[in-house]
C-alpha atoms as a PDB file:
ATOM      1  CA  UNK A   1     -27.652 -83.931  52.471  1.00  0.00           C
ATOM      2  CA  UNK A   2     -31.163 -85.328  52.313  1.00  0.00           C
ATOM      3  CA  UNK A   3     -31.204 -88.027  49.093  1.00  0.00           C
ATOM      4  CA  UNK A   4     -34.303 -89.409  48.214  1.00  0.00           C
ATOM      5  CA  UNK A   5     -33.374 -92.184  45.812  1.00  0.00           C
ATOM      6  CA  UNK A   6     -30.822 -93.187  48.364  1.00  0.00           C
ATOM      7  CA  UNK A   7     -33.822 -93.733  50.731  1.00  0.00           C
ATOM      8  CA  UNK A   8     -35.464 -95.663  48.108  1.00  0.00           C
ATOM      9  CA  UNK A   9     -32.584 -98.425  47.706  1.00  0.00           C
ATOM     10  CA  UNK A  10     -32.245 -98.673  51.008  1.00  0.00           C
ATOM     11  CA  UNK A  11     -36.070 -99.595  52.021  1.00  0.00           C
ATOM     12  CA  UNK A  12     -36.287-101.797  49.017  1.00  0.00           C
ATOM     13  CA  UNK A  13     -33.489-104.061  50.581  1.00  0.00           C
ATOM     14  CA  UNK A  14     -35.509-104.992  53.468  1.00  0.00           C
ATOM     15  CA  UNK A  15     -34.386-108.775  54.563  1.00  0.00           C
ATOM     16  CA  UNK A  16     -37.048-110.999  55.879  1.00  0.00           C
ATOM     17  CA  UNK A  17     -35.697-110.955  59.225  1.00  0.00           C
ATOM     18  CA  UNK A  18     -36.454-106.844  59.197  1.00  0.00           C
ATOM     19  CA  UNK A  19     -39.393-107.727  57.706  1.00  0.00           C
ATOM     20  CA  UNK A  20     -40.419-109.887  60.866  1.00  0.00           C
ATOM     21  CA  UNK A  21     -38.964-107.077  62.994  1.00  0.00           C
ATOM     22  CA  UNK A  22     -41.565-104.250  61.114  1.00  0.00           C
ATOM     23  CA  UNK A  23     -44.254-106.360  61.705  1.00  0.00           C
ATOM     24  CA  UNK A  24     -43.796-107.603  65.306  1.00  0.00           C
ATOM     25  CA  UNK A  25     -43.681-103.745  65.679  1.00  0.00           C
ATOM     26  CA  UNK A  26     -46.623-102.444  64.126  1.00  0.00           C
ATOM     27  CA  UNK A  27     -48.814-105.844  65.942  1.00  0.00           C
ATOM     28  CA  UNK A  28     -47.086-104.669  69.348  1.00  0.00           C
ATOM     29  CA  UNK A  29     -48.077-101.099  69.165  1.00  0.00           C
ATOM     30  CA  UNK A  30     -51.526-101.951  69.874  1.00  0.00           C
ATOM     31  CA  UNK A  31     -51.825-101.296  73.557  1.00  0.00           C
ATOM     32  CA  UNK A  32     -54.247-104.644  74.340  1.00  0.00           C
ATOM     33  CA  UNK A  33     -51.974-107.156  72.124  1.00  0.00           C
ATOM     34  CA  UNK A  34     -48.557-105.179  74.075  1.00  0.00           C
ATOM     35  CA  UNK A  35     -50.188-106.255  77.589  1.00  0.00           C
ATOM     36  CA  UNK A  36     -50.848-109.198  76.164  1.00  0.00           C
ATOM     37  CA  UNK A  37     -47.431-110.063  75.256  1.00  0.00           C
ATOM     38  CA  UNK A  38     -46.646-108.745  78.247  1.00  0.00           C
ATOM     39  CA  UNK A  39     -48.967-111.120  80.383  1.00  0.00           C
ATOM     40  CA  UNK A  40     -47.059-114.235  78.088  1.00  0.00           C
ATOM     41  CA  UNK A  41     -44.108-113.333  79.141  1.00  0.00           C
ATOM     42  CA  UNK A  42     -44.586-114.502  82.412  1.00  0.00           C
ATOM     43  CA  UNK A  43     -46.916-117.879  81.581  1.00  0.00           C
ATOM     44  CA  UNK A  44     -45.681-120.332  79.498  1.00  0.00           C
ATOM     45  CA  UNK A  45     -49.172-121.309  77.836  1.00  0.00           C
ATOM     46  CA  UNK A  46     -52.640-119.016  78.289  1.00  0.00           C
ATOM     47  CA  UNK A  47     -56.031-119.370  76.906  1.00  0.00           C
ATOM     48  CA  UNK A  48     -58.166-116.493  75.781  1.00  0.00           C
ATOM     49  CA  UNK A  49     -60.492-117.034  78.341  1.00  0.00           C
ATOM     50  CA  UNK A  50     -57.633-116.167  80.976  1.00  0.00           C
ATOM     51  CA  UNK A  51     -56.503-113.720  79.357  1.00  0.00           C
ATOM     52  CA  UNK A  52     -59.767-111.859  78.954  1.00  0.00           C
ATOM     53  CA  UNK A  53     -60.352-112.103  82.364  1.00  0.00           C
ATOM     54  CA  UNK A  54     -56.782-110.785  82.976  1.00  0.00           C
ATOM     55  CA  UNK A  55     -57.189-107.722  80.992  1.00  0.00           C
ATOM     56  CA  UNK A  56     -61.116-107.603  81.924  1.00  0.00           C
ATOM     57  CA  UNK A  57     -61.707-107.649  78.162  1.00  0.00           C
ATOM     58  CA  UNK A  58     -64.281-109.639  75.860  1.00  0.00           C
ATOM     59  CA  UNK A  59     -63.201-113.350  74.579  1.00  0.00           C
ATOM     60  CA  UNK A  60     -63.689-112.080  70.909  1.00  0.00           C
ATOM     61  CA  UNK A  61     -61.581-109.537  71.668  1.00  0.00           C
ATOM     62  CA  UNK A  62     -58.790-110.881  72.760  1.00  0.00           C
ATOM     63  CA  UNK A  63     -59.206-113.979  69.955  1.00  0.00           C
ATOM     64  CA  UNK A  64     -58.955-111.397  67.357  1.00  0.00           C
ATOM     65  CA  UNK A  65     -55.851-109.606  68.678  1.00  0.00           C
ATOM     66  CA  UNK A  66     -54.447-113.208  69.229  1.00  0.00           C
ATOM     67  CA  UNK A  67     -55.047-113.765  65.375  1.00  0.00           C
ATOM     68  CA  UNK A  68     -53.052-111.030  64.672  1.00  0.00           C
ATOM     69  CA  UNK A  69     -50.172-111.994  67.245  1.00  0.00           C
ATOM     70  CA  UNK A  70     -49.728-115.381  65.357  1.00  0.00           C
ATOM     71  CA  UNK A  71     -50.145-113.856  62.363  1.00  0.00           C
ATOM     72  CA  UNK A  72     -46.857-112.458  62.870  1.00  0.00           C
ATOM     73  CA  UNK A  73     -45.605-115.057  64.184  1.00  0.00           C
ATOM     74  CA  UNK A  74     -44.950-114.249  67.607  1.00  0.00           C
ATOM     75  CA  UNK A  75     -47.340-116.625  69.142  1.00  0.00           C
ATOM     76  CA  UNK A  76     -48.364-120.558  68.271  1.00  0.00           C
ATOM     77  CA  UNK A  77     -51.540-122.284  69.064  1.00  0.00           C
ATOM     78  CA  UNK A  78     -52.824-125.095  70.209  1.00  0.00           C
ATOM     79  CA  UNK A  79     -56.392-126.331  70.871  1.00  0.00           C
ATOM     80  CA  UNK A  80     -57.573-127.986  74.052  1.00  0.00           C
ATOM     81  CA  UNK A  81     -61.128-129.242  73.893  1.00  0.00           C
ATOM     82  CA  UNK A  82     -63.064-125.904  73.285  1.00  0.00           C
ATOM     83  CA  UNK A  83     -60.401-123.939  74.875  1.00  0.00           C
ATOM     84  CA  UNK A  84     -57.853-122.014  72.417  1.00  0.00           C
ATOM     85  CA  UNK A  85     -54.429-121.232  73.734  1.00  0.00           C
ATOM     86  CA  UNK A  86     -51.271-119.604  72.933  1.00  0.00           C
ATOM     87  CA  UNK A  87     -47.601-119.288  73.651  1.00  0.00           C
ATOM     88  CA  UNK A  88     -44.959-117.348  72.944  1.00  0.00           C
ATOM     89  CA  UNK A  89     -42.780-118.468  70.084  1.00  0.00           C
ATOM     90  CA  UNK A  90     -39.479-118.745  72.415  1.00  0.00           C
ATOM     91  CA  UNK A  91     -37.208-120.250  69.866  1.00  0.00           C
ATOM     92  CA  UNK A  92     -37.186-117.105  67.608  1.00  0.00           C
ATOM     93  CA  UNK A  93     -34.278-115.217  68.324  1.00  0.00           C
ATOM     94  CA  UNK A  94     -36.434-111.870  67.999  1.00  0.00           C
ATOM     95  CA  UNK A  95     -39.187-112.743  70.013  1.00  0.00           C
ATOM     96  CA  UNK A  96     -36.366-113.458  72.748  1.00  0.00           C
ATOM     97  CA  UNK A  97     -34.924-110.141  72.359  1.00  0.00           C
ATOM     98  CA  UNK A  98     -38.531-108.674  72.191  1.00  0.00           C
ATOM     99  CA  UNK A  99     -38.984-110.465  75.651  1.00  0.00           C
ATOM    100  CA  UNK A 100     -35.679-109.230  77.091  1.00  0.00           C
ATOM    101  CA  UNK A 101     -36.117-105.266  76.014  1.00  0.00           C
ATOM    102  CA  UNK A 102     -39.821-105.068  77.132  1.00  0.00           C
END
């Protein structure tokens, strides 16, 4: 039967590793920031520019769904003259498993 406070105890014991999990969720439901993910999947390093001209979206854009992506740690940055780029975050366990299931 259906038990509410059940329910309760059971989302209150979130660990911080399905705490990482929710979020890399909800920031990969966003179609753009999914085909971006997508995209580093097969490059080891890209910078916005590319990627904008990849998905044939704005730079702003795509810097502003890339905030979000590191924000959740599934991407680190590094700065190359006036160029901004990212990778993937390869030595999380999740972000390999997010790699291998999508």
């Amino acid at each position: 039967m259906f038990n509410v406070s059940t329910i309760h105890k059971s989302i209150s014991n979130i660990s911080s590793q399905e705490e990482h999990l929710i979020n890399a969720m909800q920031a990969l439901g966003d179609k753009t920031r999914y085909k971006m993910f997508k995209i580093m999947q097969t490059n080891k390093q890209m910078c916005v520019s590319e990627i904008a001209n990849e998905l044939g979206i704005s730079v702003p854009a795509v810097s502003q769904n890339f905030r979000i992506l590191e924000l959740v740690g599934l991407v680190d940055k590094q700065r190359f003259g006036q160029k901004m780029c990212y990778k993937l975050k390869l030595n999380d366990p999740l972000i390999r498993k997010l790699v291998k299931i999508t």
